[in-house]
N, C-alpha and C. Protein backbone atom coordinates (compact mmCIF):
# COMPACT_ATOMS: atom_id res chain seq x y z
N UNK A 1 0.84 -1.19 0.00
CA UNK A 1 0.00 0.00 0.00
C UNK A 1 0.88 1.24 0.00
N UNK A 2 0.65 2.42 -0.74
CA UNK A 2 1.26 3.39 -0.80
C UNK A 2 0.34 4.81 -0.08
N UNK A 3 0.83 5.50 0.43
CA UNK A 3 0.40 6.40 1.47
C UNK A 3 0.52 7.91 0.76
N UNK A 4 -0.29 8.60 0.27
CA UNK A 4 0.14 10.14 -0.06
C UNK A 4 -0.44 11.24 0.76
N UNK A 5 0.37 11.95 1.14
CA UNK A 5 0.13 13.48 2.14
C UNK A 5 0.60 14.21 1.40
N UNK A 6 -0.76 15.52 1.06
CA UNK A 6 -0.42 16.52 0.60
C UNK A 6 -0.47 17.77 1.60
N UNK A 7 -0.04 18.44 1.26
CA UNK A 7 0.25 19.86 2.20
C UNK A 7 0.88 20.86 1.20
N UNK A 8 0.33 22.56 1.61
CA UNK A 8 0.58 23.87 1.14
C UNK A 8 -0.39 24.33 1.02
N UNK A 9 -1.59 23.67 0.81
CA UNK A 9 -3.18 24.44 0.46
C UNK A 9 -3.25 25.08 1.55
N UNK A 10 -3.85 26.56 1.39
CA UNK A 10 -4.32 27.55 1.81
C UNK A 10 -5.11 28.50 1.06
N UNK A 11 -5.73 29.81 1.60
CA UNK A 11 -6.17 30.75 1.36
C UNK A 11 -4.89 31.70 0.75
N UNK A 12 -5.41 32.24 -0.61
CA UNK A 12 -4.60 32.92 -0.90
C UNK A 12 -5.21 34.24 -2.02
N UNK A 13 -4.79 35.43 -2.20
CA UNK A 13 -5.14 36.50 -2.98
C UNK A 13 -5.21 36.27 -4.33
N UNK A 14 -5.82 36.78 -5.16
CA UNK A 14 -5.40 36.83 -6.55
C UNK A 14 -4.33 37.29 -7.10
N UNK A 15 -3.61 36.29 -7.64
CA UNK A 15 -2.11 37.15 -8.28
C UNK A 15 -1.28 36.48 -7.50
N UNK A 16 -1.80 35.56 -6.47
CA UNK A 16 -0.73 34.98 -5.52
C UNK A 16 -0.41 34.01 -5.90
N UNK A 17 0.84 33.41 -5.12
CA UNK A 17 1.42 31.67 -5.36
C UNK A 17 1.14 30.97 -4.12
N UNK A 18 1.08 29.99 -4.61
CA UNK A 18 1.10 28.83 -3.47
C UNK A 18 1.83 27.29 -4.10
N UNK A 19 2.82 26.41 -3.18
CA UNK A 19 3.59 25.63 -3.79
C UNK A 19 2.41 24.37 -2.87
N UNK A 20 2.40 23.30 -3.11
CA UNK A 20 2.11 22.29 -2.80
C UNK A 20 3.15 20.82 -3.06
N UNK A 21 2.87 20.45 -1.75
CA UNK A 21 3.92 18.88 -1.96
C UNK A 21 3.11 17.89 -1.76
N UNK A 22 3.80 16.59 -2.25
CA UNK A 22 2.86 15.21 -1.77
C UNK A 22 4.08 14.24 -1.56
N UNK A 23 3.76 13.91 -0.51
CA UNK A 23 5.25 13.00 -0.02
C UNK A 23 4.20 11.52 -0.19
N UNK A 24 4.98 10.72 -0.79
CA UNK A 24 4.79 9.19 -1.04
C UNK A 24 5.38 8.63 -0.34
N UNK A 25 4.86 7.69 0.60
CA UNK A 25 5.33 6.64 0.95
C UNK A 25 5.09 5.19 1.53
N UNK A 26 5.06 4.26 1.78
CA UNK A 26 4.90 2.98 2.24
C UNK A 26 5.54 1.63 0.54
N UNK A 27 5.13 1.11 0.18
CA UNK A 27 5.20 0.13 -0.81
C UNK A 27 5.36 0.89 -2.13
N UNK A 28 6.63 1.12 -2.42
CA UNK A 28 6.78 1.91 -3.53
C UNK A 28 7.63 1.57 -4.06
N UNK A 29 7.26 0.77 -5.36
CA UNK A 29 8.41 -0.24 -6.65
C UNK A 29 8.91 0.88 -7.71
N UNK A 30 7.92 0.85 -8.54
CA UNK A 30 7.94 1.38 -9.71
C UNK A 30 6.92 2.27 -10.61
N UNK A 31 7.68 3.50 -9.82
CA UNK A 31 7.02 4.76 -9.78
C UNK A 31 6.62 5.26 -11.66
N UNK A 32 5.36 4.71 -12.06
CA UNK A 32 5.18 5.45 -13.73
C UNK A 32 4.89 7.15 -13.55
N UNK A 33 3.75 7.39 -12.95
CA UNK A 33 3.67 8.65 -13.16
C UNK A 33 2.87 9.39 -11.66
N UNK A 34 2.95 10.34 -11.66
CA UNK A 34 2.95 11.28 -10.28
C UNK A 34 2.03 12.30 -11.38
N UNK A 35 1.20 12.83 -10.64
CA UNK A 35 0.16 13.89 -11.02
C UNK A 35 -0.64 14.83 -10.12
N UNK A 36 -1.18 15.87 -10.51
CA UNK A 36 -2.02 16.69 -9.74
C UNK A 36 -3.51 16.79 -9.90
N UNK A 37 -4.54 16.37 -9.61
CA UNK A 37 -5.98 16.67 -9.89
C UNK A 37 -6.21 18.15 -8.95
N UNK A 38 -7.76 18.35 -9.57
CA UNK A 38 -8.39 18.93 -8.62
C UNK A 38 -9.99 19.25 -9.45
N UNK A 39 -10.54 19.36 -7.77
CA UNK A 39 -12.25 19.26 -8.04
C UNK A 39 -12.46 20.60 -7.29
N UNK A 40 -13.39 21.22 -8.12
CA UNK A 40 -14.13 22.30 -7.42
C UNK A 40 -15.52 22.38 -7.28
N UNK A 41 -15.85 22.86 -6.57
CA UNK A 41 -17.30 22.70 -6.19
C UNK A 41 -18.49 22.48 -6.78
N UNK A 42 -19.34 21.51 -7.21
CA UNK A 42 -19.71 21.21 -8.12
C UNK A 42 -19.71 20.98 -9.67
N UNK A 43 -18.00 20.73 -9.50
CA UNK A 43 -17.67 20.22 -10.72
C UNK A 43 -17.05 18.97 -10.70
N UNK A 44 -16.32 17.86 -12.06
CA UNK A 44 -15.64 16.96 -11.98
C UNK A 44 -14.57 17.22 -11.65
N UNK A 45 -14.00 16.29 -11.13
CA UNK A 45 -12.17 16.17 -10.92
C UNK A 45 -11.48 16.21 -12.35
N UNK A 46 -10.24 17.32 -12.21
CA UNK A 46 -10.37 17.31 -13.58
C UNK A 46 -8.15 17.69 -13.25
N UNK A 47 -7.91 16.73 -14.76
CA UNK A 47 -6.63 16.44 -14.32
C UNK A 47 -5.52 18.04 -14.38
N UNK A 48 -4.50 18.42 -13.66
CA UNK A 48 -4.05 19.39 -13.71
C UNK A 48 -2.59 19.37 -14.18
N UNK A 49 -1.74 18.47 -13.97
CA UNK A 49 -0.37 18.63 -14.22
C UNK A 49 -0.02 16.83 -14.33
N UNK A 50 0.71 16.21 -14.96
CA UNK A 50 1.18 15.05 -14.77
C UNK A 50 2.53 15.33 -15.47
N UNK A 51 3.44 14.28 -14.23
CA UNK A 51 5.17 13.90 -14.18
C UNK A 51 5.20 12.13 -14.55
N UNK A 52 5.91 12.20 -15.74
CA UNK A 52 6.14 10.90 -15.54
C UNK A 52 7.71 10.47 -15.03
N UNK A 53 8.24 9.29 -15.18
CA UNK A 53 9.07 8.67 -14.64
C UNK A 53 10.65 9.92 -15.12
N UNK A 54 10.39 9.52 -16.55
CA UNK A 54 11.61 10.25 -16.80
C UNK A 54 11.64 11.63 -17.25
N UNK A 55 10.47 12.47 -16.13
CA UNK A 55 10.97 13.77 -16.59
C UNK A 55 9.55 14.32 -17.23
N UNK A 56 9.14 13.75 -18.11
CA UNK A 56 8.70 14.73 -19.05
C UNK A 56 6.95 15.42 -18.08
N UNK A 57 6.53 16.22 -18.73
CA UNK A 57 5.54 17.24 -17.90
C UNK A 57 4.48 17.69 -18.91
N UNK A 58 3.14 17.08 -18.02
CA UNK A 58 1.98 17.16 -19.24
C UNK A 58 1.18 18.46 -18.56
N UNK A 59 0.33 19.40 -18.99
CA UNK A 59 -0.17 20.36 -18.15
C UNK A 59 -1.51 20.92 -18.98
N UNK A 60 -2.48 20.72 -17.75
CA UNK A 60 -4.26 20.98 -18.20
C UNK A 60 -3.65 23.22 -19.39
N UNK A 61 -4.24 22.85 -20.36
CA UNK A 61 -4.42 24.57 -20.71
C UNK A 61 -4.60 25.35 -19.93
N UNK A 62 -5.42 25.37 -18.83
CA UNK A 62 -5.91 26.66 -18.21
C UNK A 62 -4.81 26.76 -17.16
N UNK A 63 -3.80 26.21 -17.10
CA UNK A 63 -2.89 26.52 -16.25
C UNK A 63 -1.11 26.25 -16.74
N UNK A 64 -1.33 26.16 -18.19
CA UNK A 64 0.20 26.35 -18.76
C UNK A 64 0.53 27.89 -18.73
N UNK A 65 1.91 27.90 -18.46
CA UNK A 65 2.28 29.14 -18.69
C UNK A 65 2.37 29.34 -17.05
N UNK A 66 1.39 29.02 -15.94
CA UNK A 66 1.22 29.42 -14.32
C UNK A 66 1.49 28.35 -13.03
N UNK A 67 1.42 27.15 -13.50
CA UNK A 67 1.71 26.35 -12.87
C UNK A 67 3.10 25.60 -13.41
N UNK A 68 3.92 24.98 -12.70
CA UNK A 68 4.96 24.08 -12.88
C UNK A 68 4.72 22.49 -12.01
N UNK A 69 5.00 21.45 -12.74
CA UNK A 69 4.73 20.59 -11.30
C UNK A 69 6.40 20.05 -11.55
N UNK A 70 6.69 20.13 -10.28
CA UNK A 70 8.11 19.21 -10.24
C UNK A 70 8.10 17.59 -9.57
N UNK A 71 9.66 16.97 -9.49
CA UNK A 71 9.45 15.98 -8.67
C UNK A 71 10.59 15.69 -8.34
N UNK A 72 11.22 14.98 -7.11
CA UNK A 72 12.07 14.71 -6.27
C UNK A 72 12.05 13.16 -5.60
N UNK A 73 12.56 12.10 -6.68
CA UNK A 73 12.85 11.11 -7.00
C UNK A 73 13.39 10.75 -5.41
N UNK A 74 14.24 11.07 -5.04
CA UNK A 74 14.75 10.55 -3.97
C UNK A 74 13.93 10.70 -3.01
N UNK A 75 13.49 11.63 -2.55
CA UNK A 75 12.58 11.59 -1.14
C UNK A 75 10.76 11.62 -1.76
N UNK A 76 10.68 10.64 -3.01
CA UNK A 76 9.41 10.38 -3.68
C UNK A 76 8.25 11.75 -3.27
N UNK A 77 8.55 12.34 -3.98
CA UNK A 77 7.41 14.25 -3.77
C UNK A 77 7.21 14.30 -4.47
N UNK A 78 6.18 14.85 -4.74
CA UNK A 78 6.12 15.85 -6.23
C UNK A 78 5.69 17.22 -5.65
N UNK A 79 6.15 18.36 -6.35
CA UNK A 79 5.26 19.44 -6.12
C UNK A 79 4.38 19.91 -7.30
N UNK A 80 3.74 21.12 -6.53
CA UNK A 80 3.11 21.60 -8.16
C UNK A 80 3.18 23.37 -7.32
N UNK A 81 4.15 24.36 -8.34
CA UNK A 81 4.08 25.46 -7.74
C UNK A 81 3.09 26.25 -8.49
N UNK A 82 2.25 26.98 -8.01
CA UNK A 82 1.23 27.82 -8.74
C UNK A 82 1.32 28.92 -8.41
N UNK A 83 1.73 29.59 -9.62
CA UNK A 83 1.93 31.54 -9.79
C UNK A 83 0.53 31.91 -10.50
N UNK A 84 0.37 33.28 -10.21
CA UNK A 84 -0.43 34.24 -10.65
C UNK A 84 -1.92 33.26 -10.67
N UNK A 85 -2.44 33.30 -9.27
CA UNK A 85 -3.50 32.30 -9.40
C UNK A 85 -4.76 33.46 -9.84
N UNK A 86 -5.63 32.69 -9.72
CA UNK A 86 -7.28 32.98 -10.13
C UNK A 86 -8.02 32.60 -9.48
N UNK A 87 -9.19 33.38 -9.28
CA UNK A 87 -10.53 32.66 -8.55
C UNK A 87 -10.99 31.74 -8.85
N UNK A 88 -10.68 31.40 -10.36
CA UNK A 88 -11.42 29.88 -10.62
C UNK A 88 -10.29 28.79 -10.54
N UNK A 89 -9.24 29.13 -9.42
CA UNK A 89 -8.30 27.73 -9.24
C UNK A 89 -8.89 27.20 -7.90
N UNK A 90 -9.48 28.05 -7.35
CA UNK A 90 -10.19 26.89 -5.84
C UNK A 90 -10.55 25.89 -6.32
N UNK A 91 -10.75 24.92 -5.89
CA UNK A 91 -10.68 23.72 -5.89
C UNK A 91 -10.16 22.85 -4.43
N UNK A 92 -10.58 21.51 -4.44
CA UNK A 92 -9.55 20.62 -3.75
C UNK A 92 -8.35 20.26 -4.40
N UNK A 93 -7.02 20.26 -4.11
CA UNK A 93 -6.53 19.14 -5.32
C UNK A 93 -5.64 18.29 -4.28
N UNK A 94 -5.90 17.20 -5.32
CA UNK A 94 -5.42 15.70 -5.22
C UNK A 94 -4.22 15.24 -5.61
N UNK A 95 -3.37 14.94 -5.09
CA UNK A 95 -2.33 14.05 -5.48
C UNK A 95 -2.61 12.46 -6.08
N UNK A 96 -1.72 12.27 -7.04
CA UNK A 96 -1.94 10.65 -7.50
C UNK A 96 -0.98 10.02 -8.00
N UNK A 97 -0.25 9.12 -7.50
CA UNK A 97 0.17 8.44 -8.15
C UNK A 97 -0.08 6.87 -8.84
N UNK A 98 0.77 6.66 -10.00
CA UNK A 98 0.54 5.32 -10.94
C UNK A 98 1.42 4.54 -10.80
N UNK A 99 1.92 3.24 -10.46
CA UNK A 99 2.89 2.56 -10.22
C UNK A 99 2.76 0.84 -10.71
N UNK A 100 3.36 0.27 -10.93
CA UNK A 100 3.46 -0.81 -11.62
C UNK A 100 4.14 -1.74 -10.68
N UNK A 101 3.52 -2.79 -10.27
CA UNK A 101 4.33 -3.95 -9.75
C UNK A 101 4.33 -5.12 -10.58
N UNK A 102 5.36 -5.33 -11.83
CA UNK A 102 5.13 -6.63 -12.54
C UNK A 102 4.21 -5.93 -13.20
N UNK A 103 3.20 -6.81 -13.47
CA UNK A 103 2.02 -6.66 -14.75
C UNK A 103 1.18 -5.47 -14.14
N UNK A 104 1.57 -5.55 -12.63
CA UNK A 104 -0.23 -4.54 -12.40
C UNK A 104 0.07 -3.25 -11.88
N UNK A 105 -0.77 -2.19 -12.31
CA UNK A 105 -0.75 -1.62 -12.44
C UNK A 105 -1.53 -0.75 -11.35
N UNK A 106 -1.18 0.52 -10.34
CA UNK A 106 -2.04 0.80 -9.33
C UNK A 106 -1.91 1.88 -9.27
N UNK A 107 -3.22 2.76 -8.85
CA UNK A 107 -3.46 3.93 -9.07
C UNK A 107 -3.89 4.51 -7.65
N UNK A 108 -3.03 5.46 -6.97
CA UNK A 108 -3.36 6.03 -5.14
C UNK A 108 -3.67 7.46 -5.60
N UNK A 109 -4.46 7.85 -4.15
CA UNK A 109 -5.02 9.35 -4.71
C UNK A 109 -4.11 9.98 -2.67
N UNK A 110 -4.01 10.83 -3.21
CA UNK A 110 -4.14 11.44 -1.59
C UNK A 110 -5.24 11.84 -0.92
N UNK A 111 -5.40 12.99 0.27
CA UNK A 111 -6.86 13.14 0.70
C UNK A 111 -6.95 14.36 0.30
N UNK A 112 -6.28 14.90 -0.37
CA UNK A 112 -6.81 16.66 -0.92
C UNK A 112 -6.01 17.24 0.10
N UNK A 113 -6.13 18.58 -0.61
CA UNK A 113 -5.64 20.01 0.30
C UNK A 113 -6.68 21.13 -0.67
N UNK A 114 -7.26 21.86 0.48
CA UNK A 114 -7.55 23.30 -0.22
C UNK A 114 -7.15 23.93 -0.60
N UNK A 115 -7.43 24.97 -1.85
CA UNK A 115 -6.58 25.59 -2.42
C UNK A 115 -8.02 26.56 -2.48
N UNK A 116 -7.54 28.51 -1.92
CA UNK A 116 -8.87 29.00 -1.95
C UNK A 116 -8.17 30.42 -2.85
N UNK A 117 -8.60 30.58 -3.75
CA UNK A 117 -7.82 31.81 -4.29
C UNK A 117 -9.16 33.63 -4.49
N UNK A 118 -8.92 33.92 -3.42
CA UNK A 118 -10.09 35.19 -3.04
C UNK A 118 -9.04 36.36 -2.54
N UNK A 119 -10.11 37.32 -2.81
CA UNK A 119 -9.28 38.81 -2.39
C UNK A 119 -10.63 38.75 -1.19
């Protein structure tokens, strides 16, 4: 079983940043891909940033150009730093990772962090 804690969500202004981490850990082989969701209030979960193994970095439109997500292989994190936010980035967001043991394939979510972006 793999364990994810996210932390950095807060209340924050428009125009502001906020960095977020997700530390992975318990049963962890073979890390495919690390990602960011997030759901806002009466909407779907909807995907925001994905890291795969070697590097490369996929990112939802409404947040290229403002968000970055990184990752830190050795102490299994990912972040996702978010500049020049917006009111429509509140949301929860979710951490997830994808990992492969042998043939199978497993998919962990974390428990969310708020993210509230208001003046």
């Amino acid at each position: 079983q793999v364990q994810l804690v996210e932390s950095g969500g807060g209340l924050v202004q428009p125009g502001g940043s906020l960095r977020l981490s997700c530390a992975a850990s318990g049963s962890i082989f073979s890390i495919m891909l690390m990602a960011w969701y997030r759901q806002a209030p009466g909407k779907q979960r909807e995907l925001v940033a994905t890291i795969a193994s070697g590097g490369a970095t996929n990112y939802a439109n409404s947040v290229k150009g403002r968000f970055t997500i990184s990752r830190d292989n050795a102490k299994n994190t990912v972040y996702l730093q978010m500049n020049s936010l917006k009111p429509e980035d509140t949301a929860v967001f979710y951490c997830n990772l994808v990992q492969s043991t042998g043939p199978v394939v497993t998919t962990y979510w974390g428990q969310g962090t708020q993210v509230t972006v208001s003046s």
